[in-house]
N, C-alpha and C. Protein backbone atom coordinates (compact mmCIF):
# COMPACT_ATOMS: atom_id res chain seq x y z
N UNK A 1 -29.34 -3.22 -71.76
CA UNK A 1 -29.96 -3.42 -73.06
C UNK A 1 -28.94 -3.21 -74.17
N UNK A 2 -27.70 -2.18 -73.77
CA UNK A 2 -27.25 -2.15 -74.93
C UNK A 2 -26.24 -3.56 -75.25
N UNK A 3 -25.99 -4.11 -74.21
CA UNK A 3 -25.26 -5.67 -74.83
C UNK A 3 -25.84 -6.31 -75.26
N UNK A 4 -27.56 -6.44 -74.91
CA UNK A 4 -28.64 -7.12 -76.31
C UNK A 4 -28.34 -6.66 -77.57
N UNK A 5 -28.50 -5.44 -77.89
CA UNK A 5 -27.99 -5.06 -78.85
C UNK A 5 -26.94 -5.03 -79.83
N UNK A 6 -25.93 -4.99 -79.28
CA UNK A 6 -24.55 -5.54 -79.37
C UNK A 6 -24.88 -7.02 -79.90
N UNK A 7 -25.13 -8.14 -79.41
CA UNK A 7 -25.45 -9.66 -79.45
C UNK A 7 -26.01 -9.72 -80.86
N UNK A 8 -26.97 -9.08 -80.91
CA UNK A 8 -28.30 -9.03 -82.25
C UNK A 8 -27.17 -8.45 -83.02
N UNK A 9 -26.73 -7.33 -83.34
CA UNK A 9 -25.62 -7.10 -84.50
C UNK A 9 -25.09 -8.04 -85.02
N UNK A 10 -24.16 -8.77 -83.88
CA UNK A 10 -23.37 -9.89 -84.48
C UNK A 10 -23.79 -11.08 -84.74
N UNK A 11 -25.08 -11.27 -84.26
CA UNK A 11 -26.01 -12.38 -84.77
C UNK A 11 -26.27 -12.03 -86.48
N UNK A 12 -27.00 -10.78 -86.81
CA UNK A 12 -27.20 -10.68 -87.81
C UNK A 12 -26.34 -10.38 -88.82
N UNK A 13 -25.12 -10.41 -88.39
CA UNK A 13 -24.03 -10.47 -89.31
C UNK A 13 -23.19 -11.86 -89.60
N UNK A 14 -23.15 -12.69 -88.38
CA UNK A 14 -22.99 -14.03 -88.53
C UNK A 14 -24.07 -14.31 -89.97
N UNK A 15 -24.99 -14.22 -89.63
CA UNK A 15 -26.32 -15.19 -90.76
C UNK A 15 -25.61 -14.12 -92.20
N UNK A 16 -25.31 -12.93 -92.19
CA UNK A 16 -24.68 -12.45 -93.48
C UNK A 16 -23.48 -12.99 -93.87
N UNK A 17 -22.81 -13.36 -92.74
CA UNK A 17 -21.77 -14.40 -93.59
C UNK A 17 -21.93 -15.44 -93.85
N UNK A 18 -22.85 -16.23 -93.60
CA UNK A 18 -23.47 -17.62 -93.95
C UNK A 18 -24.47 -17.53 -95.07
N UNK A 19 -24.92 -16.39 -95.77
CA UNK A 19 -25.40 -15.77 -96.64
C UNK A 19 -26.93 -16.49 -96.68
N UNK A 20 -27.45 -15.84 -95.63
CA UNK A 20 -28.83 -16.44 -95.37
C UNK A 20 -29.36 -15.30 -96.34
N UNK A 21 -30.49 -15.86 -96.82
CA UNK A 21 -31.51 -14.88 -97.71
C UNK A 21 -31.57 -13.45 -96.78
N UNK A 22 -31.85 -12.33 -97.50
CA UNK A 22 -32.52 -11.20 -97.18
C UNK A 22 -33.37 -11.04 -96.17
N UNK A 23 -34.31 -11.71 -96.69
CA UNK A 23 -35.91 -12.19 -95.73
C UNK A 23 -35.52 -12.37 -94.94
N UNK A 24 -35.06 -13.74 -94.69
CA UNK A 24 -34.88 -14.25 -93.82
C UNK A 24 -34.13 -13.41 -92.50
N UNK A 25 -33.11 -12.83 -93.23
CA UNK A 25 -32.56 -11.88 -92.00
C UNK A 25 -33.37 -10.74 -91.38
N UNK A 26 -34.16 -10.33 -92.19
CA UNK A 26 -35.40 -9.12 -91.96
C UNK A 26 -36.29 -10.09 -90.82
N UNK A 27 -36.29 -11.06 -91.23
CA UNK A 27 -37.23 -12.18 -89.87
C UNK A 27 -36.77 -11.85 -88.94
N UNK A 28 -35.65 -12.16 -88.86
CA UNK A 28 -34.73 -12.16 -87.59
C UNK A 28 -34.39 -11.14 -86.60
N UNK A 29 -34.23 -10.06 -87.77
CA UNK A 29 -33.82 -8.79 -86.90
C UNK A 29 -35.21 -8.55 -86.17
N UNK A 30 -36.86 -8.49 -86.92
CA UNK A 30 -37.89 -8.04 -86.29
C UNK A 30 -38.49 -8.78 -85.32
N UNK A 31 -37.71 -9.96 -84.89
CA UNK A 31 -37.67 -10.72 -83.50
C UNK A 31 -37.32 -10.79 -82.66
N UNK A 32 -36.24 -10.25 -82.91
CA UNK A 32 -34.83 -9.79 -82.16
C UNK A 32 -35.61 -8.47 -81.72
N UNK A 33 -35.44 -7.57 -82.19
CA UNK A 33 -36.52 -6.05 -81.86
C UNK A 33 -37.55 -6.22 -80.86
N UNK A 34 -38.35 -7.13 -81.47
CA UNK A 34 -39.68 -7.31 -80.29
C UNK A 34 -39.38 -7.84 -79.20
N UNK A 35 -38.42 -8.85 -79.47
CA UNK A 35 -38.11 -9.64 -77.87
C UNK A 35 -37.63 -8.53 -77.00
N UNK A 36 -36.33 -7.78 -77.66
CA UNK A 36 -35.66 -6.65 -77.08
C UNK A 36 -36.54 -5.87 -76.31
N UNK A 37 -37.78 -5.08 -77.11
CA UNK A 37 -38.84 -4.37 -76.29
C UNK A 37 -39.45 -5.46 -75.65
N UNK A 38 -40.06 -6.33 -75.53
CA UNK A 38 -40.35 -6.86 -74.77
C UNK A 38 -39.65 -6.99 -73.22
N UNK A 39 -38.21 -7.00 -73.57
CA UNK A 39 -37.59 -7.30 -72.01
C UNK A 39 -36.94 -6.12 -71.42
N UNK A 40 -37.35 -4.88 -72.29
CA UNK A 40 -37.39 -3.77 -71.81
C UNK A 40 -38.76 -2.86 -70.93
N UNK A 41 -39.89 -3.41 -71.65
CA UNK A 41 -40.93 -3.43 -71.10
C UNK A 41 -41.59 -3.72 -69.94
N UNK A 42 -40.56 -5.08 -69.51
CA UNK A 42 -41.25 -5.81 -68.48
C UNK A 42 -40.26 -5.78 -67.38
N UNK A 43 -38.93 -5.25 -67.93
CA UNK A 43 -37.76 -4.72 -67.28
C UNK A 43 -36.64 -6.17 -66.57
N UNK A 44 -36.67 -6.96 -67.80
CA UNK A 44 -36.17 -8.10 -67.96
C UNK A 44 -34.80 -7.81 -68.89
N UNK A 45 -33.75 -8.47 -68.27
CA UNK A 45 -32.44 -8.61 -68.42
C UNK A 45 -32.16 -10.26 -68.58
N UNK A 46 -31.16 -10.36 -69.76
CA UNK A 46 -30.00 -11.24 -69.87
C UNK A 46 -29.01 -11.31 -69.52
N UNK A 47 -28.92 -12.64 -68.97
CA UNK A 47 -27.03 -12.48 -68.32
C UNK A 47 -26.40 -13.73 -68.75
């Protein structure tokens, strides 16, 4: 989980250098979050 994490950082810093709205990044991160619990929940991994 923590290289999800890792991923989502630099995702949401990519979109800060592309200077996506505020919001918009607040979207993102709280999708990123849920999916995260989600595939912690169900004990689902990315590779």
């Amino acid at each position: 989980m923590n290289q999800y994490n890792i991923i989502v950082q630099q995702l949401l810093a990519y979109l800060t250098k592309r200077k996506q709205c505020s919001s918009s990044r607040l979207s993102h991160k709280q999708c990123y979050e849920e999916f995260g619990q989600y595939l912690k929940e169900n004990n689902l991994y990315l590779s």
